[in-house]
N, C-alpha and C. Protein backbone atom coordinates (compact mmCIF):
# COMPACT_ATOMS: atom_id res chain seq x y z
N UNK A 1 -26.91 15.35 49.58
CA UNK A 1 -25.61 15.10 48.98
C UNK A 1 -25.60 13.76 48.26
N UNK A 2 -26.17 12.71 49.00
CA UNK A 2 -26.50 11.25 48.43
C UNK A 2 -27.03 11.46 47.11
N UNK A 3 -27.79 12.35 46.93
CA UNK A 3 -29.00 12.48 46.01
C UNK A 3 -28.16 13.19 44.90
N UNK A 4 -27.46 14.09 44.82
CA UNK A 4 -27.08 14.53 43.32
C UNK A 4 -25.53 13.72 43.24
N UNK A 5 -25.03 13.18 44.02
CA UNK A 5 -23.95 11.99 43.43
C UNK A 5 -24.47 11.02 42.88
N UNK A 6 -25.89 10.44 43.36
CA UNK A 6 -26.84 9.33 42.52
C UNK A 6 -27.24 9.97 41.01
N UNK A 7 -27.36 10.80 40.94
CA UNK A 7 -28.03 11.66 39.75
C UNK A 7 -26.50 12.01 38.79
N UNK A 8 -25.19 12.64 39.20
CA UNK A 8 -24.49 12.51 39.13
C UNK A 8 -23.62 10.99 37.90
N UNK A 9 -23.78 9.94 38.65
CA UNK A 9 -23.28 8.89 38.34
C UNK A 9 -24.12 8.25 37.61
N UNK A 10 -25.53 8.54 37.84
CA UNK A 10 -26.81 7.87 36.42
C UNK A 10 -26.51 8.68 35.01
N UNK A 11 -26.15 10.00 35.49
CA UNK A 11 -25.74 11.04 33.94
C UNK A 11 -24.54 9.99 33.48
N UNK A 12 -23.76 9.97 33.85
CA UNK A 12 -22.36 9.44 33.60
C UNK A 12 -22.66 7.98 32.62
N UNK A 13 -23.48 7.52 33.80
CA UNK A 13 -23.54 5.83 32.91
C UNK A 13 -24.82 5.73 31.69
N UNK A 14 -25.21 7.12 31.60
CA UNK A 14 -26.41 7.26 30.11
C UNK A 14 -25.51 7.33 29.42
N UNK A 15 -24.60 8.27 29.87
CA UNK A 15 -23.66 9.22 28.51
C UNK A 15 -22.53 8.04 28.08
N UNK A 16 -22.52 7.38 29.05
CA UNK A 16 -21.57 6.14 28.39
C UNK A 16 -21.86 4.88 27.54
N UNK A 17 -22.87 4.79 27.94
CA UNK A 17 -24.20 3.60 26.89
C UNK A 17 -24.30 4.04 25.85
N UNK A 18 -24.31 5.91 25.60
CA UNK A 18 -25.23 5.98 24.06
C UNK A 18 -23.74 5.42 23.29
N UNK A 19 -24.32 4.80 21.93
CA UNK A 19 -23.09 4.37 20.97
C UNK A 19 -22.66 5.54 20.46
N UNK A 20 -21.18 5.51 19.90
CA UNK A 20 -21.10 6.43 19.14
C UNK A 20 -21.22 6.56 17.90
N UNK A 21 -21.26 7.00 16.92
CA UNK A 21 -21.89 7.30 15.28
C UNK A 21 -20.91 7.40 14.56
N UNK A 22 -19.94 6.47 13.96
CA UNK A 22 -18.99 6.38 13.18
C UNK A 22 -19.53 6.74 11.53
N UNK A 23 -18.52 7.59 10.98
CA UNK A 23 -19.13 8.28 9.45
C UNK A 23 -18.63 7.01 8.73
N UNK A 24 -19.38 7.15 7.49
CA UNK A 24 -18.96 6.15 5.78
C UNK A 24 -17.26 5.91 6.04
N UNK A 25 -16.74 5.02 6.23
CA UNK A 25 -15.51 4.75 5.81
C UNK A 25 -14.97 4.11 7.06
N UNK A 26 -15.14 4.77 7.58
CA UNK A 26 -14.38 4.45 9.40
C UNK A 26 -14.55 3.69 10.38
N UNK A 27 -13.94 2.92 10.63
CA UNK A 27 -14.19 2.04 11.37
C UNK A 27 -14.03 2.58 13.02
N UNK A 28 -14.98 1.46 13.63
CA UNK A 28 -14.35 1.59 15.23
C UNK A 28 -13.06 1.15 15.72
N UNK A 29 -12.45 -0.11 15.29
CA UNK A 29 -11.68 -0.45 15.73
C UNK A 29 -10.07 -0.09 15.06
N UNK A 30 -10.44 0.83 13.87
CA UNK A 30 -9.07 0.99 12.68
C UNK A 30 -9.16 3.15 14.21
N UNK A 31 -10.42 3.59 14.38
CA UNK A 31 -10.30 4.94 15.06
C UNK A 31 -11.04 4.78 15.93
N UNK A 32 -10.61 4.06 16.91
CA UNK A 32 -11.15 4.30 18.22
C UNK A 32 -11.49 5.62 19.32
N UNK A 33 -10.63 6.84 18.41
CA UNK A 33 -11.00 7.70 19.02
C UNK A 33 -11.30 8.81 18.04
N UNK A 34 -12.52 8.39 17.57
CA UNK A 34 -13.06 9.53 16.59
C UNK A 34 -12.72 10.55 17.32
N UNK A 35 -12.65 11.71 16.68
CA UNK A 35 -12.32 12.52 15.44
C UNK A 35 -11.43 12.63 15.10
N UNK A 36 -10.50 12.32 16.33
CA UNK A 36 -8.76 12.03 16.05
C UNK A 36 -8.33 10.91 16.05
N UNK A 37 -8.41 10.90 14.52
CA UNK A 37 -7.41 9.40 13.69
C UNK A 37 -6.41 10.19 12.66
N UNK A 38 -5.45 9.09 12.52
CA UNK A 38 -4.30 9.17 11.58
C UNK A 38 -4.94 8.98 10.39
N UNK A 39 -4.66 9.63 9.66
CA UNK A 39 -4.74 10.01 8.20
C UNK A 39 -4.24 8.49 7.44
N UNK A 40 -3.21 8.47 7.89
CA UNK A 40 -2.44 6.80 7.04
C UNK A 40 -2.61 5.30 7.78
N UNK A 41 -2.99 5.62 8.71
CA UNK A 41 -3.49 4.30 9.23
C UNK A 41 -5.12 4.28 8.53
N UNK A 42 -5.80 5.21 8.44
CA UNK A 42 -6.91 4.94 7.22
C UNK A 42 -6.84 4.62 6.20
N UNK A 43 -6.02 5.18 5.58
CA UNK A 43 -5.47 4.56 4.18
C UNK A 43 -5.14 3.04 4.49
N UNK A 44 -4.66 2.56 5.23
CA UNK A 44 -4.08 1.36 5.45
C UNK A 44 -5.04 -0.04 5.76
N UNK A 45 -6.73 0.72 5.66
CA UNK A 45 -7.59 -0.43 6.09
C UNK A 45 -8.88 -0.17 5.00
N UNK A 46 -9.36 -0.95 4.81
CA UNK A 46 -10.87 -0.99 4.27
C UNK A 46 -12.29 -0.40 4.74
N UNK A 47 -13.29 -0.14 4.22
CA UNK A 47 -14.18 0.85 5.23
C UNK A 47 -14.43 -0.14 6.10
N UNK A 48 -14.46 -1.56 5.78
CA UNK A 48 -15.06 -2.42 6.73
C UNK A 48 -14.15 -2.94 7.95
N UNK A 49 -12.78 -2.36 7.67
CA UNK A 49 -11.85 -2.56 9.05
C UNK A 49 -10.79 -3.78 8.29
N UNK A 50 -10.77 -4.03 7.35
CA UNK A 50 -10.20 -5.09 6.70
C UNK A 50 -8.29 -4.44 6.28
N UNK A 51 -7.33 -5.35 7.04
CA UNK A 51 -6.38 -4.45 6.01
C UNK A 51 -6.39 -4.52 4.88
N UNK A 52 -5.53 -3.37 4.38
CA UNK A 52 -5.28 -3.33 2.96
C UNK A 52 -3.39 -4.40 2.91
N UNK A 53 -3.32 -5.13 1.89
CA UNK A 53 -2.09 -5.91 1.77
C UNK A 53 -1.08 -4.73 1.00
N UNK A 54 0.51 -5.14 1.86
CA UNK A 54 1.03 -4.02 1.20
C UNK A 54 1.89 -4.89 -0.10
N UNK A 55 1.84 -3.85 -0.72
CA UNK A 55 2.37 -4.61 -2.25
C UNK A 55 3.83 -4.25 -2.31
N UNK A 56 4.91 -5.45 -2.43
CA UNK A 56 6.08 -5.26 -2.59
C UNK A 56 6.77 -6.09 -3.54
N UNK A 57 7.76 -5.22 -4.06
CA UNK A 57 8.50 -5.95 -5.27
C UNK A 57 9.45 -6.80 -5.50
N UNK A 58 8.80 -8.42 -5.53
CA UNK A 58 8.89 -9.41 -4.74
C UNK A 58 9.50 -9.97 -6.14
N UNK A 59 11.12 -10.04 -6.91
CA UNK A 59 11.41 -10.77 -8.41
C UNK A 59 10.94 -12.29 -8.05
N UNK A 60 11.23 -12.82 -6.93
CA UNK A 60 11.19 -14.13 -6.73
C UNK A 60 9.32 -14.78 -7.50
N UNK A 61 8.45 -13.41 -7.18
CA UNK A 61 7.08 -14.02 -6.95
C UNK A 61 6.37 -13.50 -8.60
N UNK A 62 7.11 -12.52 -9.11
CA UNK A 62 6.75 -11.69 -10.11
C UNK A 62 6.66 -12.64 -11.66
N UNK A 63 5.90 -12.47 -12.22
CA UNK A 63 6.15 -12.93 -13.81
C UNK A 63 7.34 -12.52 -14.28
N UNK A 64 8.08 -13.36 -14.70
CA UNK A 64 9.10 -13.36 -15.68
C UNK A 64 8.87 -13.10 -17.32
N UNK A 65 9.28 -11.69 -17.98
CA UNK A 65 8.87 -11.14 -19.13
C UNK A 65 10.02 -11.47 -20.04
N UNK A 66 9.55 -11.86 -21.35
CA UNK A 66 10.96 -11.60 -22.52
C UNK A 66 12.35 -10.62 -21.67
N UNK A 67 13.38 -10.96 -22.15
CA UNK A 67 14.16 -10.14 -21.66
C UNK A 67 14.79 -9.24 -22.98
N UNK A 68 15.73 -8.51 -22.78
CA UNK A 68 15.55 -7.79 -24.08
C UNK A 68 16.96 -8.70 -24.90
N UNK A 69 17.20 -8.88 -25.97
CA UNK A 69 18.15 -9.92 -26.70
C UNK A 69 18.66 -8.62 -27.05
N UNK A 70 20.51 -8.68 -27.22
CA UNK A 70 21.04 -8.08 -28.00
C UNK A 70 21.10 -7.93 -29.63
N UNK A 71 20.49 -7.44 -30.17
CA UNK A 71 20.66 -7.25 -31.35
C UNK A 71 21.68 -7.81 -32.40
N UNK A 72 21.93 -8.77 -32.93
CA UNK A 72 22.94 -9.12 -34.03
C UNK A 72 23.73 -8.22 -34.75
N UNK A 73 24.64 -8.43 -34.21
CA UNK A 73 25.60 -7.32 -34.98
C UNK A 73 25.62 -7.18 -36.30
N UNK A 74 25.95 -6.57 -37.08
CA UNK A 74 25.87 -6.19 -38.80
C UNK A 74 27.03 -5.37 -39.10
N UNK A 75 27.38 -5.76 -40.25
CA UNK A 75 28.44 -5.25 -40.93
C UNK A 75 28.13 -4.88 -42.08
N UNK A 76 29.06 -3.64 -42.57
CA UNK A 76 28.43 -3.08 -43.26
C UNK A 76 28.91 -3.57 -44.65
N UNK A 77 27.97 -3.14 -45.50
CA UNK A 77 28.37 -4.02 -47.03
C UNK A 77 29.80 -3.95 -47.33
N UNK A 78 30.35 -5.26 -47.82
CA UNK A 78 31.79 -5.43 -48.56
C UNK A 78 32.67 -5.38 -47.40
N UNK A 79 32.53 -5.75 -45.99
CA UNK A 79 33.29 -6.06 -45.03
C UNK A 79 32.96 -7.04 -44.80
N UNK A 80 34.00 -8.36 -44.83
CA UNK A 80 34.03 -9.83 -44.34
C UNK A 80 33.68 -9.80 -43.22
N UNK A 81 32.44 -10.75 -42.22
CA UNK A 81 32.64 -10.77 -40.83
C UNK A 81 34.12 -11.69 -40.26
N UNK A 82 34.51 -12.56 -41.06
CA UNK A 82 35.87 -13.10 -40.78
C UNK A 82 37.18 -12.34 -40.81
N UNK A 83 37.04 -11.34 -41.12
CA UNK A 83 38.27 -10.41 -41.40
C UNK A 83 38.48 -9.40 -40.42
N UNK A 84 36.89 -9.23 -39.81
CA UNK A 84 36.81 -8.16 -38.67
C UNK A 84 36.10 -8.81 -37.77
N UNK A 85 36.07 -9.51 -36.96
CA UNK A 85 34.52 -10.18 -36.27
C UNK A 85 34.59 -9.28 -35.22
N UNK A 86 35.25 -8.28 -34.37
CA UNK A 86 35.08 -7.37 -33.39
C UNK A 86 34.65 -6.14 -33.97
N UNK A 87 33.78 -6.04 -35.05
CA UNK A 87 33.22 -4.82 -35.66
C UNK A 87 32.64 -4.17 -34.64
N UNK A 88 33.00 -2.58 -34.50
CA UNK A 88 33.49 -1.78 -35.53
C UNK A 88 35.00 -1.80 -35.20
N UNK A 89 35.02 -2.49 -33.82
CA UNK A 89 36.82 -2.23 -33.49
C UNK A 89 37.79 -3.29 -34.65
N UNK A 90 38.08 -3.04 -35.55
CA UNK A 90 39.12 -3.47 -36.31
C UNK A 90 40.53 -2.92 -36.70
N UNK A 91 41.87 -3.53 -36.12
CA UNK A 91 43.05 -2.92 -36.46
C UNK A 91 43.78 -3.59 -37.90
């Protein structure tokens, strides 16, 4: 009985030594329990276990672009802008 609980518990502690064989991309520590990992927590790291930074739309941190200028109003030929300056609304 001694003898196959010894044999027993030597199987156990081989099978626990061998490493396991993580594929291209995956980390040990992002899927600790190969084969079942989350789909988006992969997405969320690098093959090398590195996060990925999440990108958010930050106005404070962003380049500031031309903004768009309103266009100069125009009047149309032989209308004073002094006679109407709220063109086209004129009473």
């Amino acid at each position: 009985m001694f003898a196959k609980l010894l044999a027993v518990s030597a199987l156990i502690a081989v099978a626990s030594a061998i490493p396991r064989e993580y594929p291209a991309g995956v980390h040990p520590a992002i899927c600790p329990n190969y084969p079942y990992c989350d789909v988006e927590t992969l997405a969320r790291f690098t093959p090398g276990g590195q996060p990925i930074p999440e990108w958010e739309r930050n106005p404070g941190i962003l380049p500031v672009g031309p903004s768009e200028v309103p266009a100069a109003p125009r009047w149309p030929a032989g209308l004073n802008p002094a006679l109407c300056p709220n063109y086209p609304y004129c009473w």
